[in-house]
C-alpha atoms as a PDB file:
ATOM      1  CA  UNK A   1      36.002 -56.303 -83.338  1.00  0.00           C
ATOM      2  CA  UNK A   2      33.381 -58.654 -82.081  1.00  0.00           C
ATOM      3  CA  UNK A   3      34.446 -61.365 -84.863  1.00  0.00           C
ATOM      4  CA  UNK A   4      38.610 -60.366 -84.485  1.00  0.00           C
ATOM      5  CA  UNK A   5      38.066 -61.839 -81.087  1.00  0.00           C
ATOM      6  CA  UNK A   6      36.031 -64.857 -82.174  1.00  0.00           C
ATOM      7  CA  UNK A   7      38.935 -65.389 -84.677  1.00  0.00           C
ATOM      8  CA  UNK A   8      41.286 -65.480 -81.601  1.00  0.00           C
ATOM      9  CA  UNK A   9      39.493 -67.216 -79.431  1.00  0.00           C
ATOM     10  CA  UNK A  10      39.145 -70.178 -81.979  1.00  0.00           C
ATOM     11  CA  UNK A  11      42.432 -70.807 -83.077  1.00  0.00           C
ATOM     12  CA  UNK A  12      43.684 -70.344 -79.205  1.00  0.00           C
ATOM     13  CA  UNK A  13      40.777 -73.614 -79.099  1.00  0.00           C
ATOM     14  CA  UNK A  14      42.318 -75.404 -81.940  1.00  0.00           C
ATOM     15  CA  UNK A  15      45.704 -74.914 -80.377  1.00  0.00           C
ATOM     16  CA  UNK A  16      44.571 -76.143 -76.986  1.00  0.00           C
ATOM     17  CA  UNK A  17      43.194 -79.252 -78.367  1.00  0.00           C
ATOM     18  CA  UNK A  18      46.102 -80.019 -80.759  1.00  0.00           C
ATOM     19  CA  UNK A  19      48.191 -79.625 -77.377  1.00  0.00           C
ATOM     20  CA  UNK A  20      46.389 -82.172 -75.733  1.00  0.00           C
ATOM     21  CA  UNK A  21      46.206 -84.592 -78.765  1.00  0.00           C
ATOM     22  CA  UNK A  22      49.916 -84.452 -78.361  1.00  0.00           C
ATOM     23  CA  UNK A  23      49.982 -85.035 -74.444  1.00  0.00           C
ATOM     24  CA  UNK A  24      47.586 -88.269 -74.925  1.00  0.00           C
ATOM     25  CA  UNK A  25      50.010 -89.331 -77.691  1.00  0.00           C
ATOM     26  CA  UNK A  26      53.462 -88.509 -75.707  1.00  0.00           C
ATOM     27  CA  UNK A  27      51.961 -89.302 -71.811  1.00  0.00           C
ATOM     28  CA  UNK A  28      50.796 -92.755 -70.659  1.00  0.00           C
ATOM     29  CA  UNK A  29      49.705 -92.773 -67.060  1.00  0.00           C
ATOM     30  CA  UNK A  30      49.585 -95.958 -64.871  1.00  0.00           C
ATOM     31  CA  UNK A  31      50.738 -98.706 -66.446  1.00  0.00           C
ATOM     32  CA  UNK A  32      50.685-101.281 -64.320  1.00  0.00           C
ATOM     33  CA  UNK A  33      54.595-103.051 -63.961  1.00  0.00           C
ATOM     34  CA  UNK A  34      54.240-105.320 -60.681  1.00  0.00           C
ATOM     35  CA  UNK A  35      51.284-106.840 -58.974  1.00  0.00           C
ATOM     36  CA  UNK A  36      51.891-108.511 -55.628  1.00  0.00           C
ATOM     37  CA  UNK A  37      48.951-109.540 -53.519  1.00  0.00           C
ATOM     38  CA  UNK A  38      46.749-106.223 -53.139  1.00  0.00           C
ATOM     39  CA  UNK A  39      49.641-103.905 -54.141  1.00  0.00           C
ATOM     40  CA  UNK A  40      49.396-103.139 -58.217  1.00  0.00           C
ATOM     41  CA  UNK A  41      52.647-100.745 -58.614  1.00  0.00           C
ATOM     42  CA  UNK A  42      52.497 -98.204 -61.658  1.00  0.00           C
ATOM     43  CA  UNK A  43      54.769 -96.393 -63.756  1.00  0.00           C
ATOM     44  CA  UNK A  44      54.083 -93.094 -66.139  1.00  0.00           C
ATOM     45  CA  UNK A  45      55.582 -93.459 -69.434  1.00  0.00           C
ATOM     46  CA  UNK A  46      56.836 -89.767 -71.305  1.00  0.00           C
ATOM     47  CA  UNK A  47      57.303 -90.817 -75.080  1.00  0.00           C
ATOM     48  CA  UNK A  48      59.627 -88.349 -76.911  1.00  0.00           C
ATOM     49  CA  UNK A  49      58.032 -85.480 -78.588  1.00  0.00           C
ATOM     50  CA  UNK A  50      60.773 -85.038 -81.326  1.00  0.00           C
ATOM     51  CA  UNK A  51      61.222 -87.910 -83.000  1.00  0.00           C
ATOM     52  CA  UNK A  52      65.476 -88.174 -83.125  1.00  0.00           C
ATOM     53  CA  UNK A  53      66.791 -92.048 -82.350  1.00  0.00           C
ATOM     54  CA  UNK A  54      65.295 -94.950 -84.471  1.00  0.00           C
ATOM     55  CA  UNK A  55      65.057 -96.418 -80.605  1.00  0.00           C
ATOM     56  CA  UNK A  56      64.304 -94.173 -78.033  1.00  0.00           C
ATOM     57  CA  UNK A  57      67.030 -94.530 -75.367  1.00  0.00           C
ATOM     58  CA  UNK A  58      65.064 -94.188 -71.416  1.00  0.00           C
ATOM     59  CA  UNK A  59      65.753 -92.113 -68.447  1.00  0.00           C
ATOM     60  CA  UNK A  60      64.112 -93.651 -65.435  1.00  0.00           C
ATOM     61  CA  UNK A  61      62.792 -91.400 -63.003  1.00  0.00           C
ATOM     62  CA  UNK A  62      62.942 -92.337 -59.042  1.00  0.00           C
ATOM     63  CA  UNK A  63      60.884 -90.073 -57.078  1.00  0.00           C
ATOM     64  CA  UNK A  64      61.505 -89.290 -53.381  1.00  0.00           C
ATOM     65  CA  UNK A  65      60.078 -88.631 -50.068  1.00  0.00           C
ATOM     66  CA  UNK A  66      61.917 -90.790 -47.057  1.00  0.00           C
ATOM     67  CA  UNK A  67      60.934 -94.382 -48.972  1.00  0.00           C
ATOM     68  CA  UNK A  68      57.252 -93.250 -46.660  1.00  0.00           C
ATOM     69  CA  UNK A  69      55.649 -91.070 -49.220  1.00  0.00           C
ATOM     70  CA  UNK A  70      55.903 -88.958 -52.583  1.00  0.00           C
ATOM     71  CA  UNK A  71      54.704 -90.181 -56.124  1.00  0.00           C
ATOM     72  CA  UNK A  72      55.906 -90.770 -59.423  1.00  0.00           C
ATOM     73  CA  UNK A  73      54.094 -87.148 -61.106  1.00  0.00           C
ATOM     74  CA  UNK A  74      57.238 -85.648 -62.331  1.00  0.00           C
ATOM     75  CA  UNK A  75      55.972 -81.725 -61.278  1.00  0.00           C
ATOM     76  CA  UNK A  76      58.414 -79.674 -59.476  1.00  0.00           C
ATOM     77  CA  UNK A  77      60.080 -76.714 -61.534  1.00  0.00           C
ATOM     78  CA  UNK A  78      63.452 -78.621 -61.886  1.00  0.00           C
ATOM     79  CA  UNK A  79      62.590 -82.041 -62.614  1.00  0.00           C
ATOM     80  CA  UNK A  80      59.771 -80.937 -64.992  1.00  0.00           C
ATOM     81  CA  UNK A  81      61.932 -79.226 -67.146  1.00  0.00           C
ATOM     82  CA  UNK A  82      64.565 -81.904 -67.682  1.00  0.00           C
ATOM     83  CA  UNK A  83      61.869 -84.222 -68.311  1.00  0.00           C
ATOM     84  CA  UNK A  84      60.745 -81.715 -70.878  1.00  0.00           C
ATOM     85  CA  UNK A  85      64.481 -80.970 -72.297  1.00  0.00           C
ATOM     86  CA  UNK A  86      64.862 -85.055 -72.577  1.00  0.00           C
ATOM     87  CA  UNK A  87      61.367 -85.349 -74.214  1.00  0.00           C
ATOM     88  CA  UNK A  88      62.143 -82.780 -76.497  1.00  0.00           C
ATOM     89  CA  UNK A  89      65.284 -84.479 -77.165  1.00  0.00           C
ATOM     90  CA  UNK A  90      63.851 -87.543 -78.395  1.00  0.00           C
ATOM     91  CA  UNK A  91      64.486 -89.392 -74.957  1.00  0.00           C
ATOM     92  CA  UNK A  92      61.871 -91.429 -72.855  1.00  0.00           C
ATOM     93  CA  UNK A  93      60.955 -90.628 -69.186  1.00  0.00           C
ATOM     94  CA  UNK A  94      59.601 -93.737 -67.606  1.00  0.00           C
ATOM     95  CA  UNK A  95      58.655 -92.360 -64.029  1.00  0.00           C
ATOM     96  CA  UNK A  96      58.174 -95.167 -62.115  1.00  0.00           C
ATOM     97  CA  UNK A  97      55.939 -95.841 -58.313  1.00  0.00           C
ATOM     98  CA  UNK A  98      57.545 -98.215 -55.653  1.00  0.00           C
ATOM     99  CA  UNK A  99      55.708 -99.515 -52.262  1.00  0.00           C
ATOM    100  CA  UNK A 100      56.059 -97.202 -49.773  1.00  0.00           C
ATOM    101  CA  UNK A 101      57.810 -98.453 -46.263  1.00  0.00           C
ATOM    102  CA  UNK A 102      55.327 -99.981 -44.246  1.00  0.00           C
ATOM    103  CA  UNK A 103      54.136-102.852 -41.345  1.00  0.00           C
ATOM    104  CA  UNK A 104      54.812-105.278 -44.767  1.00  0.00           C
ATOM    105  CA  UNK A 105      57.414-102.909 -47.044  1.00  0.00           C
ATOM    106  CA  UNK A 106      60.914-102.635 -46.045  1.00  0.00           C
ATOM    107  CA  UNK A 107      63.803-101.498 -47.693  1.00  0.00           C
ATOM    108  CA  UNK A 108      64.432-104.540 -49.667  1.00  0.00           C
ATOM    109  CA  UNK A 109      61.534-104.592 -51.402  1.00  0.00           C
ATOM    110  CA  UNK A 110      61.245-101.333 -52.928  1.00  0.00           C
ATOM    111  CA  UNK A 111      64.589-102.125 -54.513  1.00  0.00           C
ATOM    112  CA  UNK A 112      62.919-104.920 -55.802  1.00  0.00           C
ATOM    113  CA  UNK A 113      60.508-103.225 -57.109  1.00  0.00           C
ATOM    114  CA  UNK A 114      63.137-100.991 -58.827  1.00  0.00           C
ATOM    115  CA  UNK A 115      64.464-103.670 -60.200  1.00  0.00           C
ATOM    116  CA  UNK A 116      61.372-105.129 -61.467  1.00  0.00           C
ATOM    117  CA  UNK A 117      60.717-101.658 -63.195  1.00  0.00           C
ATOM    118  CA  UNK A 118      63.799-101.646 -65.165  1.00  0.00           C
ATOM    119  CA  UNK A 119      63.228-105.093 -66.154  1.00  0.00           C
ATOM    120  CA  UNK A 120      59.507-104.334 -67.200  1.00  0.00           C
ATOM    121  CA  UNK A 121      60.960-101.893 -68.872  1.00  0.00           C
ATOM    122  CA  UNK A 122      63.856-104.646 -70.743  1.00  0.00           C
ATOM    123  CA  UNK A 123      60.433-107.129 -70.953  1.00  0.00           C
ATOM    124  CA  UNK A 124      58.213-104.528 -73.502  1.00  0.00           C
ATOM    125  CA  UNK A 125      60.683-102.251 -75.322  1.00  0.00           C
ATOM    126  CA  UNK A 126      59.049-103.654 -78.773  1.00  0.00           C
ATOM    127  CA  UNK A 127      55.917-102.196 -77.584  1.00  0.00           C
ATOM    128  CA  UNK A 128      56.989 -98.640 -76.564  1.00  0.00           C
ATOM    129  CA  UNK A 129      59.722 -98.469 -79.111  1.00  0.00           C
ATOM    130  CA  UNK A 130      62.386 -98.668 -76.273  1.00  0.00           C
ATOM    131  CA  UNK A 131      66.339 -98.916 -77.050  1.00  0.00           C
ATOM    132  CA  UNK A 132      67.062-101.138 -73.582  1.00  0.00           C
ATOM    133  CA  UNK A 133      71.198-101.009 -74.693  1.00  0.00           C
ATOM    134  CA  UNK A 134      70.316 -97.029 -73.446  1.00  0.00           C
ATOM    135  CA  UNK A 135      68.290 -96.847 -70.088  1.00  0.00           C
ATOM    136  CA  UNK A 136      70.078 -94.911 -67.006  1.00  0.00           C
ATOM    137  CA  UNK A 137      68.507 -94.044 -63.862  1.00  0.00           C
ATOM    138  CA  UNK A 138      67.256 -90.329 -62.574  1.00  0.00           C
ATOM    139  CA  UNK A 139      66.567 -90.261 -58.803  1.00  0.00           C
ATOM    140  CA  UNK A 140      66.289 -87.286 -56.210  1.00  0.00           C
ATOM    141  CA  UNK A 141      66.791 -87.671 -52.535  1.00  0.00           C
ATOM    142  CA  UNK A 142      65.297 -91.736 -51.403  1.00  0.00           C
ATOM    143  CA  UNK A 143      64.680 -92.151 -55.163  1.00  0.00           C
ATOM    144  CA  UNK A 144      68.151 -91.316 -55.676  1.00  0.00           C
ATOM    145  CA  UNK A 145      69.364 -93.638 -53.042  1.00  0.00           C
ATOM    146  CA  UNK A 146      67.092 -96.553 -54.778  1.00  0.00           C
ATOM    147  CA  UNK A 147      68.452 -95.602 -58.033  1.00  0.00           C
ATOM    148  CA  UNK A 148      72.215 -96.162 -56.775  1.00  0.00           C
ATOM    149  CA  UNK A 149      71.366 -99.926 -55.170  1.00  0.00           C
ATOM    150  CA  UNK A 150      70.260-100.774 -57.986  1.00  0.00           C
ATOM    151  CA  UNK A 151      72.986 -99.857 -60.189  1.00  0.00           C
ATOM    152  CA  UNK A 152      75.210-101.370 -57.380  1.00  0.00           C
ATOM    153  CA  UNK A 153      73.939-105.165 -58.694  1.00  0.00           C
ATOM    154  CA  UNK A 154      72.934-104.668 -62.297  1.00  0.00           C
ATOM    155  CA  UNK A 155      75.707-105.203 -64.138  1.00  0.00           C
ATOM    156  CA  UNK A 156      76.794-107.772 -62.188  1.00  0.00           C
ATOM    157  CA  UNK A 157      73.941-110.304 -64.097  1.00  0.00           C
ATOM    158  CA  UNK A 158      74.029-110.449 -67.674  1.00  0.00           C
ATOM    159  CA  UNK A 159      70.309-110.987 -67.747  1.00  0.00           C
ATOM    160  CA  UNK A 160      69.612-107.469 -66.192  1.00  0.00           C
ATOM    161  CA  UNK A 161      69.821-104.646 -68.584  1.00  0.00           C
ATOM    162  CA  UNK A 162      72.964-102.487 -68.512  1.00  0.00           C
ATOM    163  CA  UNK A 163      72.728 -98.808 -66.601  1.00  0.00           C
ATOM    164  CA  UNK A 164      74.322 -96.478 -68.738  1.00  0.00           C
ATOM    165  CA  UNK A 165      74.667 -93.571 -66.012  1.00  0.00           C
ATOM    166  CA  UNK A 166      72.799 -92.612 -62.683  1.00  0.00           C
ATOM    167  CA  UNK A 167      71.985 -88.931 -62.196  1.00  0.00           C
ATOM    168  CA  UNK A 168      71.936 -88.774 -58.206  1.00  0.00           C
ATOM    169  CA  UNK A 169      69.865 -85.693 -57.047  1.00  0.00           C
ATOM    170  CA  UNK A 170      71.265 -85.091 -53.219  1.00  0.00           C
ATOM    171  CA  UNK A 171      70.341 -88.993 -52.517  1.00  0.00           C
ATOM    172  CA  UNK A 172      71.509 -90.636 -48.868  1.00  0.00           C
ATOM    173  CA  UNK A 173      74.523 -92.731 -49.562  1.00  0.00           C
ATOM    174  CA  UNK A 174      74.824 -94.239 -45.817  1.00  0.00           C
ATOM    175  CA  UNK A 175      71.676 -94.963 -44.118  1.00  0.00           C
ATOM    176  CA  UNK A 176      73.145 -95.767 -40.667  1.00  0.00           C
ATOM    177  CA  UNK A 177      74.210 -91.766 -41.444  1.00  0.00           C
ATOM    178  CA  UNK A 178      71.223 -90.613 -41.929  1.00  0.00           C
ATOM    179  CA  UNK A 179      69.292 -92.301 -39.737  1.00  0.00           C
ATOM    180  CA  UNK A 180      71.570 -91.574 -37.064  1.00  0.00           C
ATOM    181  CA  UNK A 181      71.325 -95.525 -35.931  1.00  0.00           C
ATOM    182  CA  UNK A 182      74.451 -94.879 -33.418  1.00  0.00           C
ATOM    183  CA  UNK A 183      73.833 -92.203 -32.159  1.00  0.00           C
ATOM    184  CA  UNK A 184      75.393 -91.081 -28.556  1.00  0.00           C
ATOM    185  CA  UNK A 185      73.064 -89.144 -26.497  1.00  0.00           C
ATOM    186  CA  UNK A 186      74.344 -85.795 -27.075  1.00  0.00           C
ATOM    187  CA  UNK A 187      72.975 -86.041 -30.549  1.00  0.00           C
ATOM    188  CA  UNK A 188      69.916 -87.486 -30.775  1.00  0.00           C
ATOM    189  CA  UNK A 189      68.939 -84.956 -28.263  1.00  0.00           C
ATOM    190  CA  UNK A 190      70.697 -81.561 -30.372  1.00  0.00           C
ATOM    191  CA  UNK A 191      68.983 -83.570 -33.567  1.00  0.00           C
ATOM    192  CA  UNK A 192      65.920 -83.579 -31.838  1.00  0.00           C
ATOM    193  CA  UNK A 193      66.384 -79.846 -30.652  1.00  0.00           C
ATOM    194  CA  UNK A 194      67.471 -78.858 -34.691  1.00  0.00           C
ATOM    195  CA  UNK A 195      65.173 -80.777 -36.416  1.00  0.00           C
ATOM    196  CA  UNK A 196      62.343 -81.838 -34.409  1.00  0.00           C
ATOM    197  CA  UNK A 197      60.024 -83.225 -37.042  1.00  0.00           C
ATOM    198  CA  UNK A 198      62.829 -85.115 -38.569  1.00  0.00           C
ATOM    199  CA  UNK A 199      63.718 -86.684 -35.026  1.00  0.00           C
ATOM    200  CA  UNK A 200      59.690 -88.135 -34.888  1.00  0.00           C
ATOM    201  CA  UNK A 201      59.571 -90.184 -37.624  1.00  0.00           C
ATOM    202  CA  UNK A 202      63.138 -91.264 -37.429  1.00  0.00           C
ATOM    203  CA  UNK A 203      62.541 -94.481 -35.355  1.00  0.00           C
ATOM    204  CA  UNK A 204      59.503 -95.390 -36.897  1.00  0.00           C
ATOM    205  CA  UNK A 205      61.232 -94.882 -39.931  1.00  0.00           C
ATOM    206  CA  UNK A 206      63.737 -97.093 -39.030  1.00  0.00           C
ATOM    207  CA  UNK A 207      61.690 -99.859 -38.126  1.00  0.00           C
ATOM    208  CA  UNK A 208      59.912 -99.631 -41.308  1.00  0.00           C
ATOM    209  CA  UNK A 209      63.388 -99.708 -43.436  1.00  0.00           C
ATOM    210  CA  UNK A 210      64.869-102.149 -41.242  1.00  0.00           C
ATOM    211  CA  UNK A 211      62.142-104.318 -40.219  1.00  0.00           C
ATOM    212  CA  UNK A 212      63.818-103.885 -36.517  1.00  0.00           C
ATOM    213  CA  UNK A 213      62.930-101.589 -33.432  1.00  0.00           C
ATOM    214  CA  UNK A 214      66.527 -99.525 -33.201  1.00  0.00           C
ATOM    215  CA  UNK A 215      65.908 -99.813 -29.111  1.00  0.00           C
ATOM    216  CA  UNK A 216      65.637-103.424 -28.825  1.00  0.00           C
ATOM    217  CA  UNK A 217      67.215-104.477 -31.714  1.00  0.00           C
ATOM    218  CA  UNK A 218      70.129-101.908 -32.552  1.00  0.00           C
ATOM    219  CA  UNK A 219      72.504-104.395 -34.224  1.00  0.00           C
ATOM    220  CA  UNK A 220      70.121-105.644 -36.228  1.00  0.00           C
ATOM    221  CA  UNK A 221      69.148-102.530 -37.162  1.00  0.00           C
ATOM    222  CA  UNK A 222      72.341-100.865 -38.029  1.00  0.00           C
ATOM    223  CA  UNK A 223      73.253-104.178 -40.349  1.00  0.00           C
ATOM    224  CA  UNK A 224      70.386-103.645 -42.356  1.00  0.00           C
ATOM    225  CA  UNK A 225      70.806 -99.911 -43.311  1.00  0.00           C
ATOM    226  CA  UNK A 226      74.600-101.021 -43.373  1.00  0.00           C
ATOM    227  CA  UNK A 227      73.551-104.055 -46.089  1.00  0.00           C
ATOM    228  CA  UNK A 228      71.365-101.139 -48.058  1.00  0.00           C
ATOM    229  CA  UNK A 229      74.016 -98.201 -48.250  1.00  0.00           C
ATOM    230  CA  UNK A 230      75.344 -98.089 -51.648  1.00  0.00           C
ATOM    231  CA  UNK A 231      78.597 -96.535 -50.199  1.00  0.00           C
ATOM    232  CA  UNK A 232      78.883-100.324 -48.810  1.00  0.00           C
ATOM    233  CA  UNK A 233      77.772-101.600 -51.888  1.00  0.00           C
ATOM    234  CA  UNK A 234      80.503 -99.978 -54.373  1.00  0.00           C
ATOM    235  CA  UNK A 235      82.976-102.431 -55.918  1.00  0.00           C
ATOM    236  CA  UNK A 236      84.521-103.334 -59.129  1.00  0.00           C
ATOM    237  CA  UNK A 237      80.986-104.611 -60.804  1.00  0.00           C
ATOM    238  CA  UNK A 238      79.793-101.140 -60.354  1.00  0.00           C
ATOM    239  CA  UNK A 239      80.836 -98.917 -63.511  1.00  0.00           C
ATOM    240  CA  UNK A 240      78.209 -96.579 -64.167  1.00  0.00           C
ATOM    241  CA  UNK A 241      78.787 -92.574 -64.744  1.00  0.00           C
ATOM    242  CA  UNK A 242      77.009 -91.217 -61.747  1.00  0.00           C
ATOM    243  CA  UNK A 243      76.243 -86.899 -61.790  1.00  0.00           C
ATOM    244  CA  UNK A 244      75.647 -85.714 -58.398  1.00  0.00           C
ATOM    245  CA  UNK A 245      73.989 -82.538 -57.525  1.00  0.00           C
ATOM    246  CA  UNK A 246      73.474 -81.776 -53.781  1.00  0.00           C
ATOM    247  CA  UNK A 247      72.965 -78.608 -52.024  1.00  0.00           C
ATOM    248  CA  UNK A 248      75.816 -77.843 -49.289  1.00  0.00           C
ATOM    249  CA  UNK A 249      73.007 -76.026 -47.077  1.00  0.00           C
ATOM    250  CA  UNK A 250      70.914 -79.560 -47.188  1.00  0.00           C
ATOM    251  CA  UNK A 251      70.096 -80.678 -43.601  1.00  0.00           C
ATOM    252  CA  UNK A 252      68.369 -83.612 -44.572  1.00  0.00           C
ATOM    253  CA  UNK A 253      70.994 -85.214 -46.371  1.00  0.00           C
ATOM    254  CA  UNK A 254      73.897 -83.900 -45.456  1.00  0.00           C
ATOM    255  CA  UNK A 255      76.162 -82.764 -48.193  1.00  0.00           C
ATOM    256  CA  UNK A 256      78.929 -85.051 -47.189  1.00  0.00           C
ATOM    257  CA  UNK A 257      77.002 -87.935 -48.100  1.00  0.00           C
ATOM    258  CA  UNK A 258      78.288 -86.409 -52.259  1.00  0.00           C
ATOM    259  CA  UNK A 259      81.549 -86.015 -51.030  1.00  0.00           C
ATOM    260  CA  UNK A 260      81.993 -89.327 -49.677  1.00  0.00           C
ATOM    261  CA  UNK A 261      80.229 -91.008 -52.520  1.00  0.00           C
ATOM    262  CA  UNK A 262      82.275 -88.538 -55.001  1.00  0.00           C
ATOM    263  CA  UNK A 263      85.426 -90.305 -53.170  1.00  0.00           C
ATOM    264  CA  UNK A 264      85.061 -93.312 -53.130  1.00  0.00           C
ATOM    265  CA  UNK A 265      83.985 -93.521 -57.079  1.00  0.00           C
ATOM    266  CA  UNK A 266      87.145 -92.018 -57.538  1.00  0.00           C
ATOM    267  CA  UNK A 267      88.848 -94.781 -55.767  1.00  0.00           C
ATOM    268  CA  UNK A 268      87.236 -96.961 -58.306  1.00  0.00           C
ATOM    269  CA  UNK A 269      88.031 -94.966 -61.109  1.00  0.00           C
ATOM    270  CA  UNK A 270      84.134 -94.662 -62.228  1.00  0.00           C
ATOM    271  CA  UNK A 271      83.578 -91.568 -64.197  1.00  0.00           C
ATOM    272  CA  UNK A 272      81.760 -89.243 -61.730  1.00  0.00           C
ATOM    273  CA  UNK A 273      81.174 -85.248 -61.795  1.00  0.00           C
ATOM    274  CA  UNK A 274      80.468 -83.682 -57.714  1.00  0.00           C
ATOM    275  CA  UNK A 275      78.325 -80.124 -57.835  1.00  0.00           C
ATOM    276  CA  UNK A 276      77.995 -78.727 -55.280  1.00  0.00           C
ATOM    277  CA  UNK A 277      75.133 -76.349 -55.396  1.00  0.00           C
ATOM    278  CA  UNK A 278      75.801 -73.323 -53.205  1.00  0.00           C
ATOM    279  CA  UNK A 279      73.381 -72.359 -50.654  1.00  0.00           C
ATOM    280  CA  UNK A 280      71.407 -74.766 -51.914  1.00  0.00           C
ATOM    281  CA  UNK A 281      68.738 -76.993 -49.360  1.00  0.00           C
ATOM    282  CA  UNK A 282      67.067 -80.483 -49.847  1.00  0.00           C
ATOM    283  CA  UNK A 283      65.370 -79.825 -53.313  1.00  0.00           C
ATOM    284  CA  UNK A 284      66.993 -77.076 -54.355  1.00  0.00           C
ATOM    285  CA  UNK A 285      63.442 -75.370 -53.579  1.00  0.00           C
ATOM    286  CA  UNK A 286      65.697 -71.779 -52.567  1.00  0.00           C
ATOM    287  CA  UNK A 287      68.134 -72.046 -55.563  1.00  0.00           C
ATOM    288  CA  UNK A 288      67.703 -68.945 -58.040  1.00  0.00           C
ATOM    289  CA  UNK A 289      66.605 -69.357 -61.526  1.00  0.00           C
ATOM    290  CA  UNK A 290      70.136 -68.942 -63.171  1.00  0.00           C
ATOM    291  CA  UNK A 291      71.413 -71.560 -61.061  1.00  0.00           C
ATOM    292  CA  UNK A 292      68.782 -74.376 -61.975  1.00  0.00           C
ATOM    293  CA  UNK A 293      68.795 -74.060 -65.444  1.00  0.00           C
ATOM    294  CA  UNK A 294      72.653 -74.410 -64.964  1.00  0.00           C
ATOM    295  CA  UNK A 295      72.104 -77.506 -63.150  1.00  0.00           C
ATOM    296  CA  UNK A 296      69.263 -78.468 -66.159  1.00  0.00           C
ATOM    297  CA  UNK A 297      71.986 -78.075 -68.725  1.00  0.00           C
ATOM    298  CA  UNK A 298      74.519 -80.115 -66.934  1.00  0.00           C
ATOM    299  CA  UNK A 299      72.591 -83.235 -66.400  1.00  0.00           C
ATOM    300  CA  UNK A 300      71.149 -83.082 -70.016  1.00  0.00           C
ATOM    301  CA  UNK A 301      75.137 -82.612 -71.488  1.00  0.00           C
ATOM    302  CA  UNK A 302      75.514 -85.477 -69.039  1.00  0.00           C
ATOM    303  CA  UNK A 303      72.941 -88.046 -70.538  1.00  0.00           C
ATOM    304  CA  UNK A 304      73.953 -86.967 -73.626  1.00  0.00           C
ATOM    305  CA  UNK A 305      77.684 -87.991 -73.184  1.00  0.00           C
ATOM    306  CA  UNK A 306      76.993 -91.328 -71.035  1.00  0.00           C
ATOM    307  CA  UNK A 307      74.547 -92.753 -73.903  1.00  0.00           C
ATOM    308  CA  UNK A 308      75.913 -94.960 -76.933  1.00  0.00           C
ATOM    309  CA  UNK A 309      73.634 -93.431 -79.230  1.00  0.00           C
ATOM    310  CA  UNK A 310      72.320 -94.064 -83.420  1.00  0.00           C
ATOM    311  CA  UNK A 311      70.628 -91.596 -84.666  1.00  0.00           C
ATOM    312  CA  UNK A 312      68.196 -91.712 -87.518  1.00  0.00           C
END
C-alpha cells in the first residue's frame, strides 16, 4: 500500500514538473516593449503549445479597467480559456500593459502605447517566431475601446502592420457617452443616485482622459473624448472584421454603445457579427457556464475565419 502511494505520488511529481517545464517554455512574463522616462511598459508573451503554423499568427490582448487600473494577467474564467483554446491552437497571446491615466497619462498616450506594442510586436517577430501578416487585436471593456482606435489608424500607414480582426468585449465606443460629458442636471444627479461609485470617479476620470476639468473647461473636454471615440473615428481606411460581445444588462457600458458601433460598420460595409449576451452585466461575471463557452467558441470560429493562414 505504503509503496502504491509512493508510486502515485511520484509520477503526480514528474507530471507537475513536466507541466511547468512547459509553462516556462510557452509563458514569457515582462518583456519590456516601451521605456519612457521612469515608466518601463511590459507585455506577457503566450507561445503556442501545439505547434500548427510554420509562423505563429498573434492575438493581442487589451486588458481593461476605466484606462485607471487593471493589468495585463490574462485570469478571469472567460478570457483564460480563449487564451488557452488559441494556445492550444497554435496561436500567440501577446497580453500587453499600457500607462494608466494619470496627472502625466491621458488618453492619447495609452493609444500610443498600443500602438507601440503592435509595432514591438512587427519589430521582433524573427525572435518569437511571429507571422506579423496575422496579428488582430482582443480587448474587453477600456482595452476594447484602445483596441478599436487603434485599428481606426492602422491601415491607413503602410509601415504599421495590418489588423486582421478586432474582437471587442463590451468596449465604450463614445466617450462623451460614457462619461456623460453633457450631461443636463436631471442626470448627473439620477446617475449619481444609480450608480454612485461610478458618479465619483467620473470627473476625475475625465480630467485624467481629457487632460481638462469638465467644469471649467467643458468644450475642451467633450472635443477630446469626441477626437478619441472610435464611433468618430470610423471611415473608409477602417476594414477590419470586428466580433462584439456585450451584455444587454451592462450598466457600465451601455449596450447601445454595440448597437451603434454594429450600425455604423454596417454602413461601411465592414464584416461585423453583434451578440448580444442576454442578461448578461459588464464582464459577463453572472453569465452561466453554457453561455460562455458559447461565446468561447464564437470568437475562436471568428479568429479562425478572419486569419489568412499556411499551415505546416
Amino acid at each position: 500500500m505504503k509503496l502504491s502511494l509512493l508510486f502515485i505520488i511520484s509520477l503526480f511529481s514528474l507530471s507537475v514538473t513536466a507541466q511547468n517545464s512547459a509553462n516556462e517554455k510557452t509563458f514569457l512574463k515582462n518583456i519590456p516593449y516601451k521605456i519612457i522616462e521612469k515608466d518601463t511598459v511590459k507585455l506577457d508573451i503566450h507561445l503556442p503549445t501545439q505547434k500548427v503554423f510554420d509562423k505563429s499568427p498573434i492575438v493581442v490582448f487589451i486588458h481593461g479597467g476605466a484606462w485607471a487600473k487593471g493589468d495585463k494577467e490574462i485570469k478571469y474564467h472567460y478570457t483564460k480559456d480563449i487564451k488557452d483554446t488559441l494556445q492550444e491552437s497554435g496561436y500567440t497571446v501577446v497580453a500587453i500593459n499600457y500607462r494608466l491615466v494619470s496627472k502625466t497619462v491621458d488618453i492619447a498616450k495609452q493609444v500610443s502605447d498600443c500602438n507601440d506594442a503592435v509595432r514591438w510586436i512587427a519589430d521582433n517577430a524573427d525572435r518569437y517566431n511571429f507571422d506579423t501578416e496575422n496579428i488582430g487585436l482582443w480587448g474587453e471593456s477600456a482595452g476594447a475601446h484602445l483596441a478599436l482606435m487603434v485599428a481606426c489608424t492602422a491601415n491607413q500607414s503602410k509601415e504599421f502592420p495590418a489588423i486582421r480582426f478586432i474582437i471587442d468585449n463590451f468596449g465604450p465606443t463614445d466617450l462623451n457617452k460614457v462619461l456623460k460629458t453633457n450631461a443636463s442636471w436631471f442626470t448627473k444627479k439620477a446617475y449619481k443616485l444609480l450608480l454612485p461609485k461610478l458618479y465619483d470617479i467620473r470627473e476625475k476620470l475625465i480630467v485624467a482622459m481629457t487632460s481638462y476639468d469638465i467644469n471649467t473647461h467643458k468644450k475642451e473636454a467633450i472635443a477630446v473624448s469626441k477626437q478619441y471615440s472610435p464611433i468618430e473615428n470610423l471611415n473608409n481606411h477602417f476594414n477590419a472584421p470586428t466580433l462584439i460581445l456585450h451584455g444587454n444588462r451592462d450598466f457600465i457600458v451601455p449596450f447601445k454603445q454595440s448597437k451603434k458601433l454594429h450600425k455604423e460598420l454596417n454602413k461601411l460595409a465592414v464584416t461585423n457579427k453583434l451578440i448580444k449576451v442576454k442578461k448578461g452585466n459588464h464582464g459577463f461575471t453572472k453569465t452561466n457556464k453554457k453561455e460562455i463557452h458559447h461565446l468561447i467558441k464564437e470568437t475562436f470560429v471568428f479568429v479562425q475565419q478572419h486569419y489568412h493562414k499556411t499551415t505546416l
